[in-house]
C-alpha atoms as a PDB file:
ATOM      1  CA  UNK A   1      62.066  28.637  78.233  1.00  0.00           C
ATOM      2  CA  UNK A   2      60.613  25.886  76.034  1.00  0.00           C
ATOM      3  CA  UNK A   3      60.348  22.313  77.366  1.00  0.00           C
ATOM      4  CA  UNK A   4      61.268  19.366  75.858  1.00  0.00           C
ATOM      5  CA  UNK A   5      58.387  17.281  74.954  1.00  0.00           C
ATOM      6  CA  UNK A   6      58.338  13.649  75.653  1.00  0.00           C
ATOM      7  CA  UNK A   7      57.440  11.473  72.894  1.00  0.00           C
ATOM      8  CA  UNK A   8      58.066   8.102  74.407  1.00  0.00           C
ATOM      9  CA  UNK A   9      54.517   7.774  76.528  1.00  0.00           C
ATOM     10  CA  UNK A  10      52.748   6.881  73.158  1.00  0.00           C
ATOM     11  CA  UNK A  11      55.902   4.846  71.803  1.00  0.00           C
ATOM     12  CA  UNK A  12      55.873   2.833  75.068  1.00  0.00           C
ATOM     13  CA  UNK A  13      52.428   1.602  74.432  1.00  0.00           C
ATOM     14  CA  UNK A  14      53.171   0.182  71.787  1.00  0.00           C
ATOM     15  CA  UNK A  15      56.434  -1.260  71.520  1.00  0.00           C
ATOM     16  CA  UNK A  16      56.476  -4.904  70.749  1.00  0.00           C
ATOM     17  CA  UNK A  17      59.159  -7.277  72.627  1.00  0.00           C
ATOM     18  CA  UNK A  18      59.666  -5.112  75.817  1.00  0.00           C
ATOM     19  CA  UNK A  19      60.607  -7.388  78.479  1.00  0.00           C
ATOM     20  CA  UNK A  20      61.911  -9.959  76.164  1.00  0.00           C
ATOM     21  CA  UNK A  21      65.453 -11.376  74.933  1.00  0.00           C
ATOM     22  CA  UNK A  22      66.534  -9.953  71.912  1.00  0.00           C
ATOM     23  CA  UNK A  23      69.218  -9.684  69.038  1.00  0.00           C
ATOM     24  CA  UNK A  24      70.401  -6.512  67.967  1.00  0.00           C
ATOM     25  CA  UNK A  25      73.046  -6.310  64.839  1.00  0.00           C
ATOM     26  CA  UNK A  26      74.691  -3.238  65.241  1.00  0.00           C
ATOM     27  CA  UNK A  27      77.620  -1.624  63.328  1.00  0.00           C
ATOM     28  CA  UNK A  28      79.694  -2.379  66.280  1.00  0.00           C
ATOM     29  CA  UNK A  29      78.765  -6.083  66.648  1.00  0.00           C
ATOM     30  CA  UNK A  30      75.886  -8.397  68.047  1.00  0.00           C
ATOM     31  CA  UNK A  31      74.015  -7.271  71.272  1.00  0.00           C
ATOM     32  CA  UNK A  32      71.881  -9.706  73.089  1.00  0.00           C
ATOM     33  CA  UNK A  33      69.979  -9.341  76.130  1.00  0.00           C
ATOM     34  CA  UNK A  34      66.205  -8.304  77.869  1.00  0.00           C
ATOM     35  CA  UNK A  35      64.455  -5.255  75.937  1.00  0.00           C
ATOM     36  CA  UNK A  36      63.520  -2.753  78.614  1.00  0.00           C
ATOM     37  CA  UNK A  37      62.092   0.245  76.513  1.00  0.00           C
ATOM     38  CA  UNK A  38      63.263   3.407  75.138  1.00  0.00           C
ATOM     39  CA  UNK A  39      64.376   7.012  76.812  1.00  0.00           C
ATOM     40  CA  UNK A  40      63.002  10.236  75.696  1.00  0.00           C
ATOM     41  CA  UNK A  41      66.051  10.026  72.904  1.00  0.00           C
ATOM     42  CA  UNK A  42      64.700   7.086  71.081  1.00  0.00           C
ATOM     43  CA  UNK A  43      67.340   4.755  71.845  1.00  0.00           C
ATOM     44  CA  UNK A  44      67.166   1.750  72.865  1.00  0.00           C
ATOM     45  CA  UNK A  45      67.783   0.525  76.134  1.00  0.00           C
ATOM     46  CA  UNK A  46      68.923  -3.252  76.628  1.00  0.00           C
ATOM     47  CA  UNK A  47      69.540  -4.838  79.809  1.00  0.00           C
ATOM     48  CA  UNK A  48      72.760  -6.872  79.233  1.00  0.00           C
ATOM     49  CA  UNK A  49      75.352  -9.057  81.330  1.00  0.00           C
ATOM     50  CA  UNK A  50      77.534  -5.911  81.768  1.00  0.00           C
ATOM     51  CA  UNK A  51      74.237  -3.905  82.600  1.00  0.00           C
ATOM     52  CA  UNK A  52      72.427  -1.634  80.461  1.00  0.00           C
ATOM     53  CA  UNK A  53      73.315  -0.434  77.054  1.00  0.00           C
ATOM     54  CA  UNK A  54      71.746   2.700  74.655  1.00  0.00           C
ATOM     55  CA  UNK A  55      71.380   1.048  71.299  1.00  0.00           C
ATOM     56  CA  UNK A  56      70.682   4.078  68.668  1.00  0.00           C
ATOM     57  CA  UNK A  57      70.882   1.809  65.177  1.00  0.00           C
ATOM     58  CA  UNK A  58      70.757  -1.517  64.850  1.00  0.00           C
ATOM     59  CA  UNK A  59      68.265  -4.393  63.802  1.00  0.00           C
ATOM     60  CA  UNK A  60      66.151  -5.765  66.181  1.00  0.00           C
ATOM     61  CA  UNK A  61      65.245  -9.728  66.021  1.00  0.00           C
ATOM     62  CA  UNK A  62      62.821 -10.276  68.473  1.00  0.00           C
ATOM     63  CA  UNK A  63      61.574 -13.671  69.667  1.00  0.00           C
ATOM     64  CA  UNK A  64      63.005 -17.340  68.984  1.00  0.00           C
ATOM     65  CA  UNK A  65      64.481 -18.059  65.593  1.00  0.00           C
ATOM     66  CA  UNK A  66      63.608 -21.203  63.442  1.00  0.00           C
ATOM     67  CA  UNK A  67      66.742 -23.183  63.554  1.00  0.00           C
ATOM     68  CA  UNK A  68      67.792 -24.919  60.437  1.00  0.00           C
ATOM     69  CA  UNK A  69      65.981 -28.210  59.794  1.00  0.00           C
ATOM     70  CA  UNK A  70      67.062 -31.484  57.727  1.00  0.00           C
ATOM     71  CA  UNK A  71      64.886 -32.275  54.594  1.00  0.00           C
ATOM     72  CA  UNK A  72      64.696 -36.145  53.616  1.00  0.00           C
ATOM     73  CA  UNK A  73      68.062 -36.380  51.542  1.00  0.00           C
ATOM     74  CA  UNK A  74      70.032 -35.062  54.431  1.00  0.00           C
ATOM     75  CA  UNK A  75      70.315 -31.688  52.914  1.00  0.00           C
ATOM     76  CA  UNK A  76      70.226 -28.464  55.546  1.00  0.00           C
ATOM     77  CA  UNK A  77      67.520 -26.362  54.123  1.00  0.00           C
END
């Protein structure tokens, strides 16, 4: 019998954001909450409000987003 190999040791090394809120846009709809890792699938698991979610496609924002800013004439750039 063949065992699986696990890829995620050398992923979890270097996966940027872990620990941190997130955004994830998702067919489904928008996902926030804390970025705890990945399981031996590749998915993504987020730590949510309702508790933790496996996220297999989506887009990932990480860190704060620059909010919209006023320029001289008023206009919203």
């Amino acid at each position: 019998m063949q065992s699986k190999l696990n890829v995620t040791v050398p992923w979890e090394v270097r996966l940027a954001g872990r620990g941190e809120m997130v955004r994830v846009v998702t067919d489904s709809g928008e996902r926030t909450g804390r970025f705890v890792g990945v399981d031996a699938d590749g998915a993504l698991i987020l730590e949510t409000a309702n508790g933790q979610e496996r996220i297999l496609v989506g887009d990932v924002a990480l860190g704060p987003r620059p909010r919209a800013t006023a320029a001289p004439d008023d206009t919203i750039l």
